[in-house]
Structures are given as structure tokens and as C-alpha cells.
N, C-alpha and C. Protein backbone atom coordinates (compact mmCIF):
# COMPACT_ATOMS: atom_id res chain seq x y z
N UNK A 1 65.38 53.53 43.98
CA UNK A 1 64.67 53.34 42.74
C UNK A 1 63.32 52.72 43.09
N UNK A 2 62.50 53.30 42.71
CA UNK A 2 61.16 52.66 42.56
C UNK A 2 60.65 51.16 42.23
N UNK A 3 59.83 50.61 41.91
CA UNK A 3 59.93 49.50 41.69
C UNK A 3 59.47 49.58 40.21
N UNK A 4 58.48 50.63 39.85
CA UNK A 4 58.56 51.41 38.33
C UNK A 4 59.77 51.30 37.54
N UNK A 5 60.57 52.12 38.31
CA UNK A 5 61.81 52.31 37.94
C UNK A 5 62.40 51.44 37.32
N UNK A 6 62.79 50.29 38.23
CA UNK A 6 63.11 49.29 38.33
C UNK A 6 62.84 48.31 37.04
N UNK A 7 61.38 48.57 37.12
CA UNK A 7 61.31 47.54 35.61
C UNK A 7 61.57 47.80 34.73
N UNK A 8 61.55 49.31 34.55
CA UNK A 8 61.94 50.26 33.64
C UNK A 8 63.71 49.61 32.83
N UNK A 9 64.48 50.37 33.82
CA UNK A 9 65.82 49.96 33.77
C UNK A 9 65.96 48.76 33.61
N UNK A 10 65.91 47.53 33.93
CA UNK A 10 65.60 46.58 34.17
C UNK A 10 65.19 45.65 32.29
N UNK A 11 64.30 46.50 31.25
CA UNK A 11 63.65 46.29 30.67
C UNK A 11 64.92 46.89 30.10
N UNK A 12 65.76 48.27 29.95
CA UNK A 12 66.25 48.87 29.32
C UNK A 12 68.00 47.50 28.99
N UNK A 13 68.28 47.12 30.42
CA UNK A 13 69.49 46.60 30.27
C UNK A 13 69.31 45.40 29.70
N UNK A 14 68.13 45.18 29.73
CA UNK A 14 68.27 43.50 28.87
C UNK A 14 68.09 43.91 27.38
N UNK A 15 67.22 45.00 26.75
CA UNK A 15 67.60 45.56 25.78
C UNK A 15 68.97 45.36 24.87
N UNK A 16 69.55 46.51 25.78
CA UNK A 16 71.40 47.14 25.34
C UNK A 16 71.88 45.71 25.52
N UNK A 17 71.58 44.36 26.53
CA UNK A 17 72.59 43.35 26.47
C UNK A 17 72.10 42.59 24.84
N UNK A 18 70.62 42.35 24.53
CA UNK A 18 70.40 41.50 23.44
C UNK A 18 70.90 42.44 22.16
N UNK A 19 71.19 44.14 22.15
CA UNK A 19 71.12 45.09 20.82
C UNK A 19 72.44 45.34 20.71
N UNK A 20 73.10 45.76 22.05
CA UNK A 20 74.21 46.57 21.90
C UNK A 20 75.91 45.67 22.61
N UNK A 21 74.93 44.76 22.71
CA UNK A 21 76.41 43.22 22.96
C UNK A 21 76.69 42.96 21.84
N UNK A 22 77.93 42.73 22.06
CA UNK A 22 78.52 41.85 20.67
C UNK A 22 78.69 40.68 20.55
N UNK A 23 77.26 39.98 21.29
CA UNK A 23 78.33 38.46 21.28
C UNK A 23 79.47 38.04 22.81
N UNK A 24 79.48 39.00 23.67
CA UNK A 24 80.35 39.09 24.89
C UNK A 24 79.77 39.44 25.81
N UNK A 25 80.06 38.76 26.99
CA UNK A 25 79.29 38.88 28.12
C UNK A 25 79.55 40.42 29.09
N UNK A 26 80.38 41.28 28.14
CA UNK A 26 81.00 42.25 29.10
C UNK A 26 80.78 43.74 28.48
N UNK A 27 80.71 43.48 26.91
CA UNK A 27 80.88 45.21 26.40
C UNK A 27 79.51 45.38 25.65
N UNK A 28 79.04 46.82 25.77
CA UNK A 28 78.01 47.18 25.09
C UNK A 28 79.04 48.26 23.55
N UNK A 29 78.36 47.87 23.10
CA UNK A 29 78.52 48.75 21.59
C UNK A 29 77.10 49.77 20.93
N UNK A 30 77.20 50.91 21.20
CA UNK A 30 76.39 51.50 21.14
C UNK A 30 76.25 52.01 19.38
N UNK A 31 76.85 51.58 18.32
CA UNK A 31 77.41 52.22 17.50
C UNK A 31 77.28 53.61 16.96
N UNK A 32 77.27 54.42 18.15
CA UNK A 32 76.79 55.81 17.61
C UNK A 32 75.50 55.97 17.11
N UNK A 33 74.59 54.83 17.26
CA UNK A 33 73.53 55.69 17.43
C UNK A 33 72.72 56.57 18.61
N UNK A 34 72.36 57.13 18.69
CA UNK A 34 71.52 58.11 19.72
C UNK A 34 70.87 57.61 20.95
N UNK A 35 70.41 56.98 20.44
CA UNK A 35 69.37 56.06 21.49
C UNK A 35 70.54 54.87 22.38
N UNK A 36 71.54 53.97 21.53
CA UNK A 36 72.08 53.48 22.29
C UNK A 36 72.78 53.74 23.21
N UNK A 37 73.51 55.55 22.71
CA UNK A 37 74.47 56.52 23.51
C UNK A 37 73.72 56.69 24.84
N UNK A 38 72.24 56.83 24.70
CA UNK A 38 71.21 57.62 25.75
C UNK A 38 71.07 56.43 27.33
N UNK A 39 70.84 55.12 26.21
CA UNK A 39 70.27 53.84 27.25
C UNK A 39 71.84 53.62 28.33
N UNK A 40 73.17 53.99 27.12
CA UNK A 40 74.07 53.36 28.10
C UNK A 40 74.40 54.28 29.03
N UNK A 41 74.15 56.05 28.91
CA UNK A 41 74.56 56.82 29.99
C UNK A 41 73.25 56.78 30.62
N UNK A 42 72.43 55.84 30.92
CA UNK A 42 71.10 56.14 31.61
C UNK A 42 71.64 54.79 32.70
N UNK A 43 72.02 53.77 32.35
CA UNK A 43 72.66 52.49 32.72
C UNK A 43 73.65 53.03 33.76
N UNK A 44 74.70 53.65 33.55
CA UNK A 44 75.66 54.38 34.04
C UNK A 44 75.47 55.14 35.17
N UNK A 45 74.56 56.15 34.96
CA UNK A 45 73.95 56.27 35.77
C UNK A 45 73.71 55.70 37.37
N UNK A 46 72.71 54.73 37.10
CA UNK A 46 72.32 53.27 38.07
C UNK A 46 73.61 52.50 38.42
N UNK A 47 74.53 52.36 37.87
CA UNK A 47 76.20 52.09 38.35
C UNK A 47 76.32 50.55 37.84
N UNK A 48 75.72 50.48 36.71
CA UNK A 48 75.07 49.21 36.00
C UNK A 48 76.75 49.05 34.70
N UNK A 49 76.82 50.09 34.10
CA UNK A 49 77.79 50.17 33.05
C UNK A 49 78.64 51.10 33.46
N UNK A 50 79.86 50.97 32.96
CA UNK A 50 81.11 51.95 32.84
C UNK A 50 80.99 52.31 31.33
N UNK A 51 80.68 53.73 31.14
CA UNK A 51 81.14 54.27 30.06
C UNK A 51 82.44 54.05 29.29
N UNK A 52 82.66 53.94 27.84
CA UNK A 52 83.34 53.63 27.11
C UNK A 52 83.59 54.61 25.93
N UNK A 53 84.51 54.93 24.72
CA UNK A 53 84.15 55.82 24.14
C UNK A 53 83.48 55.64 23.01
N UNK A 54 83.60 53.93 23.08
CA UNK A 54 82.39 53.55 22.03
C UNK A 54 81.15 52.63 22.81
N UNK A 55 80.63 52.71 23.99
CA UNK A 55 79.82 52.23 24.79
C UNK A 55 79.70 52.04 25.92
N UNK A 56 80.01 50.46 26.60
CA UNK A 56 80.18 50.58 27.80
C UNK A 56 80.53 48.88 28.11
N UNK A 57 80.83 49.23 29.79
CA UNK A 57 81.36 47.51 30.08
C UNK A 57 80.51 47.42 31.17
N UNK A 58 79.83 46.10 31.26
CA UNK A 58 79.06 45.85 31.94
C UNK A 58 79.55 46.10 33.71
N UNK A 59 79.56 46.85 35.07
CA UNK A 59 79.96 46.10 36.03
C UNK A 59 79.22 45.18 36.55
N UNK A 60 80.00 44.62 37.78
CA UNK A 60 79.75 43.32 38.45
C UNK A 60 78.09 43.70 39.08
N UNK A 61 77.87 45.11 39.61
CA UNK A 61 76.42 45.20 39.84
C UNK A 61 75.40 45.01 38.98
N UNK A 62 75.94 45.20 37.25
CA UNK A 62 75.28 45.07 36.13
C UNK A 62 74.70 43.69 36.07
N UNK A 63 75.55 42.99 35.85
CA UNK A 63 75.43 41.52 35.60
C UNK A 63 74.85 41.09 36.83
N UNK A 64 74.84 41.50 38.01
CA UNK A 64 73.73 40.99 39.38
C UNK A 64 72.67 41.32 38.81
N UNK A 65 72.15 42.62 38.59
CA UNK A 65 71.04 43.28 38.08
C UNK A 65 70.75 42.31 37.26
N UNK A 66 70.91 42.10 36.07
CA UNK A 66 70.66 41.58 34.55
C UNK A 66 70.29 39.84 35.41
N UNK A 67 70.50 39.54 36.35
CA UNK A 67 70.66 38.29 36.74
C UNK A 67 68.87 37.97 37.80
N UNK A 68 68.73 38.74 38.39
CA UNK A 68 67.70 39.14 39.08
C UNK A 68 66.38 38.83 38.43
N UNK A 69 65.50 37.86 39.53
CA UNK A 69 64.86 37.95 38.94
C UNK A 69 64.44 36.35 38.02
């Protein structure tokens, strides 16, 4: 990943943690909207979140990431 990239994603997961957390240090809730569906399979991706069928769970690389910095 670039370092572009990087801030990019980076910018995106602190996003989904302040929009699409519930209050828990572990699950994203995307509630079906579009954009949250998009950020968490973009997250997923990067090996940041485990897909869910209503979002996603943070992994342990996530929370390093999100920590960084």
C-alpha cells in the first residue's frame, strides 16, 4: 500500500469505527446503507475487518492499524 493509500484507508477506518460502531470496540454495523456496505468490503479487503452479514468485526490487524500512528 502506498502511503496515499494508506491515509486513505486509514481515514476510511476511523470513519466506519466513529459511524458504523455501536458503541463496541469490535463490530461495525453498516445498516444497509451503500456506502457503509462499500467502506467495510474495502476494509476487508486490507484484512482490517471480517465481513459480517450485517457488517463487520474488527481483526486484531484492524485495531493495530486504527492504533498507529
Amino acid at each position: 500500500m502506498t502511503e496515499g493509500e494508506r491515509k486513505a484507508v486509514k481515514a476510511l477506518a476511523w470513519m466506519c469505527e466513529r459511524y458504523l460502531g455501536p458503541g463496541n470496540a469490535t463490530s461495525l454495523k453498516h445498516q444497509f446503507m451503500s456506502a457503509g456496505e462499500m467502506a467495510i468490503e474495502l476494509l476487508a479487503e486490507h484484512g482490517l475487518v471480517i465481513r459480517t452479514s450485517s457488517g463487520g468485526s474488527w481483526t486484531g490487524e484492524g485495531r493495530a492499524f486504527l492504533e498507529l500512528d
